[in-house]
N, C-alpha and C. Protein backbone atom coordinates (compact mmCIF):
# COMPACT_ATOMS: atom_id res chain seq x y z
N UNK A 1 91.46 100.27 97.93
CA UNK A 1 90.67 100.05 99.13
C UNK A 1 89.54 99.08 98.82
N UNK A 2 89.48 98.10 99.47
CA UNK A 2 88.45 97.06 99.32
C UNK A 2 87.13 97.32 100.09
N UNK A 3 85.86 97.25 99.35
CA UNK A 3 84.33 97.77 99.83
C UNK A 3 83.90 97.19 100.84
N UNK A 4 83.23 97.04 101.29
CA UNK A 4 82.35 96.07 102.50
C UNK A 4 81.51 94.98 101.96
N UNK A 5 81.49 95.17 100.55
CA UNK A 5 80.36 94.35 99.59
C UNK A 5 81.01 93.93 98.24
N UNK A 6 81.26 92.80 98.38
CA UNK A 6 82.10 92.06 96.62
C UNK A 6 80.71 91.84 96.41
N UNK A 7 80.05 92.46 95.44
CA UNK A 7 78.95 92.02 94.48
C UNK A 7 79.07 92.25 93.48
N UNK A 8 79.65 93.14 92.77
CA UNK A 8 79.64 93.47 91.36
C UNK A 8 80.87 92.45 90.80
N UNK A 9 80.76 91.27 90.58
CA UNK A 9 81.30 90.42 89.60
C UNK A 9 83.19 90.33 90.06
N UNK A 10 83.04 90.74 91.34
CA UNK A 10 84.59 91.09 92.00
C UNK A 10 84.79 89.22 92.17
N UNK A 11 83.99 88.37 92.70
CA UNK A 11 84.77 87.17 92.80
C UNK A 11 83.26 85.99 91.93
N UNK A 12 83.92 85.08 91.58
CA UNK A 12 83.13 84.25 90.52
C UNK A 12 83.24 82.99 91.14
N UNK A 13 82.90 81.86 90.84
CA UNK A 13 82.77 80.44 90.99
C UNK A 13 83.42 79.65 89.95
N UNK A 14 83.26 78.40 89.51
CA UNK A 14 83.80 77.76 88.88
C UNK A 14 83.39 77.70 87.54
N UNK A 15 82.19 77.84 87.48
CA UNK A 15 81.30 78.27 86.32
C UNK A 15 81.36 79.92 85.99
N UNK A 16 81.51 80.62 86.74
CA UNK A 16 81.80 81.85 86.24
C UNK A 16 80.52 82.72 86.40
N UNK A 17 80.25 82.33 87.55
CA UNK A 17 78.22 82.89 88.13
C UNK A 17 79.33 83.61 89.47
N UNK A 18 78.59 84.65 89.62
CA UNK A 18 79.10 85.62 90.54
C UNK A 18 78.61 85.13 92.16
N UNK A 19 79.69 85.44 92.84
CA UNK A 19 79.42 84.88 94.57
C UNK A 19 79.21 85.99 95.27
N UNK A 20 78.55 86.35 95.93
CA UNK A 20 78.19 88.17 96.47
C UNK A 20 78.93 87.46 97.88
N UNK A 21 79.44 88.21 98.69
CA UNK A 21 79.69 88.73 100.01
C UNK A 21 79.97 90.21 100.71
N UNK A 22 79.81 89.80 101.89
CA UNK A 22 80.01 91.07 102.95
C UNK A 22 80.67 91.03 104.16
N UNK A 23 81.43 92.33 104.39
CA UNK A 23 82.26 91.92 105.11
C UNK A 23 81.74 91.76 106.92
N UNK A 24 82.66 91.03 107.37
CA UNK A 24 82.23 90.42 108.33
C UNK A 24 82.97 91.08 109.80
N UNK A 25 84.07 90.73 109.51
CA UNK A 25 85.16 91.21 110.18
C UNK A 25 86.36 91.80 109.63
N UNK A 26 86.35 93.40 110.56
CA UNK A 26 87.82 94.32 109.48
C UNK A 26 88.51 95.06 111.02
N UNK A 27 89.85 95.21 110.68
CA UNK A 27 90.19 96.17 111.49
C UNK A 27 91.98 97.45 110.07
N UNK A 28 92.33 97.28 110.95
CA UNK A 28 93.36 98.18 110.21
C UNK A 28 94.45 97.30 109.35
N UNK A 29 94.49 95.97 109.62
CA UNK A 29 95.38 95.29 108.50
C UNK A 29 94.69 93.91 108.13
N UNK A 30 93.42 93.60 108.00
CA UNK A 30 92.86 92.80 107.67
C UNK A 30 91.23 93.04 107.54
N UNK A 31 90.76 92.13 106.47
CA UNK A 31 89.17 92.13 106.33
C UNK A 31 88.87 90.82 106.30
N UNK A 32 87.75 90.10 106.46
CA UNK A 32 87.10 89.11 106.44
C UNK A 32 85.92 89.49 105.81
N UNK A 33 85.08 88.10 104.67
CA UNK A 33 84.33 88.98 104.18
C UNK A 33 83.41 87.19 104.30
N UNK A 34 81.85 87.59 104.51
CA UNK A 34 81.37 86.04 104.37
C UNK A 34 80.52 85.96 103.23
N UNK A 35 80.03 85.01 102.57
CA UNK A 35 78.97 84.83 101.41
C UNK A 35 77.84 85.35 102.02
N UNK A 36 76.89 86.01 101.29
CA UNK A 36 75.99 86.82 101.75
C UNK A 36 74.49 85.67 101.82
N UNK A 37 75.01 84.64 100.92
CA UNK A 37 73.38 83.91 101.35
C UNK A 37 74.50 82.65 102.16
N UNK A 38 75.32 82.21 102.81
CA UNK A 38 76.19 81.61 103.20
C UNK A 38 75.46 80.74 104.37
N UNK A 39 75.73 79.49 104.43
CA UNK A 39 74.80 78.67 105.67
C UNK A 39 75.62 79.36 107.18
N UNK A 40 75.11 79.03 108.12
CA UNK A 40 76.67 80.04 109.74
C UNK A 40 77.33 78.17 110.05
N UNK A 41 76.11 77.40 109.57
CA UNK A 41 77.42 76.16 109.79
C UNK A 41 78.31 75.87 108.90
N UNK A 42 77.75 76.20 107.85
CA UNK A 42 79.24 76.20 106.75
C UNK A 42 79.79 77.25 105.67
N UNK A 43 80.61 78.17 106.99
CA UNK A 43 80.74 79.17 106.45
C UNK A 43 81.35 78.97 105.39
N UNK A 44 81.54 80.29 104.41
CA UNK A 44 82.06 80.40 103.23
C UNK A 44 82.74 82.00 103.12
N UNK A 45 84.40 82.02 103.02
CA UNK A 45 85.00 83.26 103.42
C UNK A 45 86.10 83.61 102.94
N UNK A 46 86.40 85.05 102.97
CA UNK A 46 87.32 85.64 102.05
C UNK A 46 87.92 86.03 103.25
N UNK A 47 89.62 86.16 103.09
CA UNK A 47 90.04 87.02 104.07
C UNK A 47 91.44 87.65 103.44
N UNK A 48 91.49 89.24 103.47
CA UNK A 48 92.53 89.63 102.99
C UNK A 48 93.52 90.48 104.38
N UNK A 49 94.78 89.87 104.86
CA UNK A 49 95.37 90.22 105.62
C UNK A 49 96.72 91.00 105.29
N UNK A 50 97.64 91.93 105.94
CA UNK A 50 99.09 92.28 105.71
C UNK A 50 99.69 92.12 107.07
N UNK A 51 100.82 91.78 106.98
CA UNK A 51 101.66 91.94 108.23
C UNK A 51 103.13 92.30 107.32
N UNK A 52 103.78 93.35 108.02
CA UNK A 52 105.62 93.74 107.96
C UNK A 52 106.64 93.29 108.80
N UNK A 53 107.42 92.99 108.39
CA UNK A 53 108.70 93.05 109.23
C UNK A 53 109.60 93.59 108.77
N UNK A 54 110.43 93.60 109.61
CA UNK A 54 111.79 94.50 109.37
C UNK A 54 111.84 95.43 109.60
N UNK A 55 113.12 96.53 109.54
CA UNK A 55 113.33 97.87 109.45
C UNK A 55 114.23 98.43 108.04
N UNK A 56 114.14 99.21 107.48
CA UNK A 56 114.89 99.98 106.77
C UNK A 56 114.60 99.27 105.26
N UNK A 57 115.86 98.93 104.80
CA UNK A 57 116.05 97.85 103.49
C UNK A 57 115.79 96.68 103.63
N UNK A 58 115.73 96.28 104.82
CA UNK A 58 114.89 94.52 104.96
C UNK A 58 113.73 94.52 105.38
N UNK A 59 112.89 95.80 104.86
CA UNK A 59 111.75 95.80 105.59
C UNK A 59 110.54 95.19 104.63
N UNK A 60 109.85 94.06 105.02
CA UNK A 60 109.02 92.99 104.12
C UNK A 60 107.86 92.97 104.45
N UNK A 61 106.59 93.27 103.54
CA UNK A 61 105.10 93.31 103.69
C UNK A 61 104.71 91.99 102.92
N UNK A 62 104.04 90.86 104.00
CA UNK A 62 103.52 89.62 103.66
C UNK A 62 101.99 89.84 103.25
N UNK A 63 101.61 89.99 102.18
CA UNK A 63 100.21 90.47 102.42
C UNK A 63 99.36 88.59 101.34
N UNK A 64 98.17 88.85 101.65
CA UNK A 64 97.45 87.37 101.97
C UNK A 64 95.93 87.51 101.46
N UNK A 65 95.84 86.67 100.33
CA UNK A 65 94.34 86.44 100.44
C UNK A 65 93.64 85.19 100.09
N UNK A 66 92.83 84.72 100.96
CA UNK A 66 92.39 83.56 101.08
C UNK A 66 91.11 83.28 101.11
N UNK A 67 90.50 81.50 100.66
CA UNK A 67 89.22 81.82 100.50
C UNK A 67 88.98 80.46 100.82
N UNK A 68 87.93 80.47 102.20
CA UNK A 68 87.95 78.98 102.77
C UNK A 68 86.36 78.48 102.73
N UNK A 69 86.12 77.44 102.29
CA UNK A 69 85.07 76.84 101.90
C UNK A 69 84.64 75.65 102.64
N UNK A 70 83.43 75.71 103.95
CA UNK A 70 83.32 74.88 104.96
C UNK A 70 82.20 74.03 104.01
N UNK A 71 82.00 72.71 103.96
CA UNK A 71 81.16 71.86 103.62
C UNK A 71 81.40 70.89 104.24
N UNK A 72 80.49 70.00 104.18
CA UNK A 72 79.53 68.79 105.13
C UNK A 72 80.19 67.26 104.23
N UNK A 73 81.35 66.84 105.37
CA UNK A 73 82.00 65.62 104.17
C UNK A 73 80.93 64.69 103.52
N UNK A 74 81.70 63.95 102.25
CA UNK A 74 80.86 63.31 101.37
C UNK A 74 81.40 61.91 102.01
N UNK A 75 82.00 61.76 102.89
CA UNK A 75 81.99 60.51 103.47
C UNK A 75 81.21 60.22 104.64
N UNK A 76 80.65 60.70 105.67
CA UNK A 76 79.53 60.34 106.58
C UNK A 76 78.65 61.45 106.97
N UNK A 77 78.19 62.31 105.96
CA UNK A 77 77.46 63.13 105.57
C UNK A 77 76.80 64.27 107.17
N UNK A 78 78.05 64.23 107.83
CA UNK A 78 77.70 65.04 109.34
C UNK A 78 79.09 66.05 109.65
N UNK A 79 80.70 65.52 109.32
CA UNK A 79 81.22 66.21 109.64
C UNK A 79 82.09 67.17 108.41
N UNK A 80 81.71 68.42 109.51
CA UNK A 80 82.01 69.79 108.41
C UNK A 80 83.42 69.80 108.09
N UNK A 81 84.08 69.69 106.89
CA UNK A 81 85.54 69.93 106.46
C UNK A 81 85.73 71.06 105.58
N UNK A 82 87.10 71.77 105.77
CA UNK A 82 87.10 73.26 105.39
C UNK A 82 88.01 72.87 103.93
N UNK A 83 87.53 73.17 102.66
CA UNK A 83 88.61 73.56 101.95
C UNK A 83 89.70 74.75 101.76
N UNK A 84 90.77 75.09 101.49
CA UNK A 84 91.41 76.59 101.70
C UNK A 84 92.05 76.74 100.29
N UNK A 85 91.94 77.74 100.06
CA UNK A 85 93.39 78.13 98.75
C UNK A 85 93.79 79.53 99.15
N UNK A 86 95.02 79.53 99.08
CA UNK A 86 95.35 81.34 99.21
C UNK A 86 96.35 81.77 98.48
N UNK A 87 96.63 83.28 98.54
CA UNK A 87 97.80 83.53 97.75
C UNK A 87 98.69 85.00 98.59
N UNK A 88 99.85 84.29 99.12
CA UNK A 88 100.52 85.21 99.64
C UNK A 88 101.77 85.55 99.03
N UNK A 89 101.79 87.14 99.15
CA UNK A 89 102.62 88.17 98.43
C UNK A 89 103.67 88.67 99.15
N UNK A 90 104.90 88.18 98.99
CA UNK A 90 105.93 88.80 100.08
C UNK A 90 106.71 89.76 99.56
N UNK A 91 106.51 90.82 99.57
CA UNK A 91 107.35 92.17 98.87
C UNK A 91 108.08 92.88 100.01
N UNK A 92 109.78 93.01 99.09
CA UNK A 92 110.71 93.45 99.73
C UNK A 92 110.70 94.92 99.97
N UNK A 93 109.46 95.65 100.00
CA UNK A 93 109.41 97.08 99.65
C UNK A 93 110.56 98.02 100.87
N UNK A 94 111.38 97.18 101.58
CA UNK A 94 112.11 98.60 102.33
C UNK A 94 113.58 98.52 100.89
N UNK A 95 113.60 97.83 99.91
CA UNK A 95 114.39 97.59 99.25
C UNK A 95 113.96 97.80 97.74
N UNK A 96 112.72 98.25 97.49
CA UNK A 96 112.19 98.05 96.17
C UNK A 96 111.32 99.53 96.35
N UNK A 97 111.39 100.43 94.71
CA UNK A 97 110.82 101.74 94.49
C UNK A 97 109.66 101.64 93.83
N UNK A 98 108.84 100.25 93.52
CA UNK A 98 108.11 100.23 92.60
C UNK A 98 107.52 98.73 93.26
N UNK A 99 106.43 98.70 92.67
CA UNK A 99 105.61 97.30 92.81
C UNK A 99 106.17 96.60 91.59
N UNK A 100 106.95 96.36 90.35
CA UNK A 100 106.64 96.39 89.48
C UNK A 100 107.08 95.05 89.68
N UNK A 101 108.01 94.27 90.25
CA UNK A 101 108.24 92.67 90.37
C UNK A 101 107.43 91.82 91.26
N UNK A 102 106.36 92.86 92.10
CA UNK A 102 105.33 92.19 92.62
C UNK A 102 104.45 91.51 91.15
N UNK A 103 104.12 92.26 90.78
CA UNK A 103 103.19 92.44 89.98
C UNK A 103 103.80 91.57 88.70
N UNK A 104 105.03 91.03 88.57
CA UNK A 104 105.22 90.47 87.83
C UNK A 104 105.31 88.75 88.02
N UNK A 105 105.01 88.38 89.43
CA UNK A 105 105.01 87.13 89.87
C UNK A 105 104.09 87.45 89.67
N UNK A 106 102.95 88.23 90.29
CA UNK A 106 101.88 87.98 90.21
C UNK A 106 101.04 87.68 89.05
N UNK A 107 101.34 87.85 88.15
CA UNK A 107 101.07 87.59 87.08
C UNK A 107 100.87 86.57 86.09
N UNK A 108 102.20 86.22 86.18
CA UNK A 108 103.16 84.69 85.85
C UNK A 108 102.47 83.76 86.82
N UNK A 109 102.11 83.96 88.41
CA UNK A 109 101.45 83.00 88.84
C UNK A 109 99.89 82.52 88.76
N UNK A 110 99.18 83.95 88.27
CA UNK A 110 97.63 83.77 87.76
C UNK A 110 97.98 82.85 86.75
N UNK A 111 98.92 83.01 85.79
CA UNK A 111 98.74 82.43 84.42
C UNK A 111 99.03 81.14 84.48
N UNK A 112 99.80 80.68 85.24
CA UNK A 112 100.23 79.28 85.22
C UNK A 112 99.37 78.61 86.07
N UNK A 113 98.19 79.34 86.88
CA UNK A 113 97.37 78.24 87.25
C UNK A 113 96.09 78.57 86.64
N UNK A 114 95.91 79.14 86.14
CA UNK A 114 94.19 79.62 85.17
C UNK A 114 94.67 79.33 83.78
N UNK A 115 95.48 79.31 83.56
CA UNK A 115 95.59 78.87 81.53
C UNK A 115 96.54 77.52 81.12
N UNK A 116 96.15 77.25 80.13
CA UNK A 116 96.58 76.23 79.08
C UNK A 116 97.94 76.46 78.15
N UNK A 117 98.14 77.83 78.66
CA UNK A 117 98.99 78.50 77.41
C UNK A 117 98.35 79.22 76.47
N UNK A 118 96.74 79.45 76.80
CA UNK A 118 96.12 80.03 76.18
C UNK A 118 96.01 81.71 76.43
N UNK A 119 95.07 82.13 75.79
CA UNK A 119 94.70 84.01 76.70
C UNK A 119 93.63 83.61 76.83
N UNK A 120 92.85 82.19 76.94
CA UNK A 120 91.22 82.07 77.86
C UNK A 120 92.04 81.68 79.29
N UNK A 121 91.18 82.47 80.14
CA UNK A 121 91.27 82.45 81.75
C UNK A 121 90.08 80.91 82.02
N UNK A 122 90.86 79.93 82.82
CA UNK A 122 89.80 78.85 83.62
C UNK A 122 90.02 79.04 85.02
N UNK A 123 88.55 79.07 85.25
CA UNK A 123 87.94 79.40 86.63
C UNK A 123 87.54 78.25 87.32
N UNK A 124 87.67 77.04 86.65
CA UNK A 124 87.06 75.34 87.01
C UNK A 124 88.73 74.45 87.55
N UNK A 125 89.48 74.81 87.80
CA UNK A 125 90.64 73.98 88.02
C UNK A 125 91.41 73.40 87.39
N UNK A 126 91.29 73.41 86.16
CA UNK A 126 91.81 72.75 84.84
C UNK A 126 93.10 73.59 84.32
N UNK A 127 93.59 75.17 84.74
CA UNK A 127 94.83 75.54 84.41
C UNK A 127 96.03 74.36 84.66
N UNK A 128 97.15 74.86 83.86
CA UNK A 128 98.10 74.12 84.51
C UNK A 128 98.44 73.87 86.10
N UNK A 129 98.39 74.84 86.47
CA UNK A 129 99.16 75.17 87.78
C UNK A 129 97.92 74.46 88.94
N UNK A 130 96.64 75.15 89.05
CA UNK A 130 95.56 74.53 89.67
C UNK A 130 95.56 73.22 89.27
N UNK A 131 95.55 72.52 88.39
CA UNK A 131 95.11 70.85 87.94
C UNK A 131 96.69 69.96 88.38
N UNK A 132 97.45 71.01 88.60
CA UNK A 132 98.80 69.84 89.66
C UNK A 132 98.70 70.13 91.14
N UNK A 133 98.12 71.41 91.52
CA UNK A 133 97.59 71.46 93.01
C UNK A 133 96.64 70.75 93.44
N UNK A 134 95.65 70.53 92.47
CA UNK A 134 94.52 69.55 92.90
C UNK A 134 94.88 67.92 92.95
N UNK A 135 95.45 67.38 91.81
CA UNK A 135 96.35 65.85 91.31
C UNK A 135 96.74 65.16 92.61
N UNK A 136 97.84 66.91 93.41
CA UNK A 136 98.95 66.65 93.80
C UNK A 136 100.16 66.04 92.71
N UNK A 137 99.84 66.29 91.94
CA UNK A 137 100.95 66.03 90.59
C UNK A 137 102.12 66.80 90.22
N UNK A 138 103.23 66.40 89.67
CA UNK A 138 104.46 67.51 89.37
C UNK A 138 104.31 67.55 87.98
């Protein structure tokens, strides 16, 4: 269950200095959460959503979390442009007894965009996987 308050070192920056937020907007399959010293013109936001489909053995939980970053372009220093990154999880659970192949992309996909091949975690964009999303590179 996710708090109303990421402050305790739950999400970091690029440097690895902690970002506090609170949540903003929640109902029963989603939260929104905003930076707690955050400008209201350029917001800064977390949002963790689920939606299902299906019935029975094709029944599929898309679940989502994203983190969108409004700033003031560096080309005519007036209009606000949103950056986004997210990461959505599509688990076959009317077909699966265990999380355990969630959890194993999930994994494999932290690593290939936060590391070198190393066991140091990068939080600056420089993993493999992040530094060809950013390039746009293969």
């Amino acid at each position: 269950m996710l708090s109303d308050t990421l402050n305790t070192n739950e999400v970091k920056d690029a440097a690895g200095v902690e970002v506090e937020f609170e949540r903003k907007l929640a109902n029963d399959r989603s939260k929104v959460y905003q930076e707690i010293d955050g400008a209201y013109a350029t917001p800064h936001l977390i949002t963790v959503s689920h939606s299902e489909t299906g019935t029975g053995l094709k029944q599929v939980r898309r679940s989502l979390a994203r983190v969108d970053l409004t700033v003031i372009s560096d080309v005519d220093d007036v209009t606000p442009v949103t950056a986004s990154a997210y990461k959505v999880v599509s688990i076959p659970q009317g077909a699966l007894l265990t999380n355990a192949a969630a959890k194993k992309v999930l994994a494999e996909l932290d690593s290939f965009c936060s590391t070198l091949g190393t066991s140091t975690i990068l939080l600056d964009g420089t993993g493999l996987g992040n530094a060809a999303l950013l390039a746009g590179s293969l």
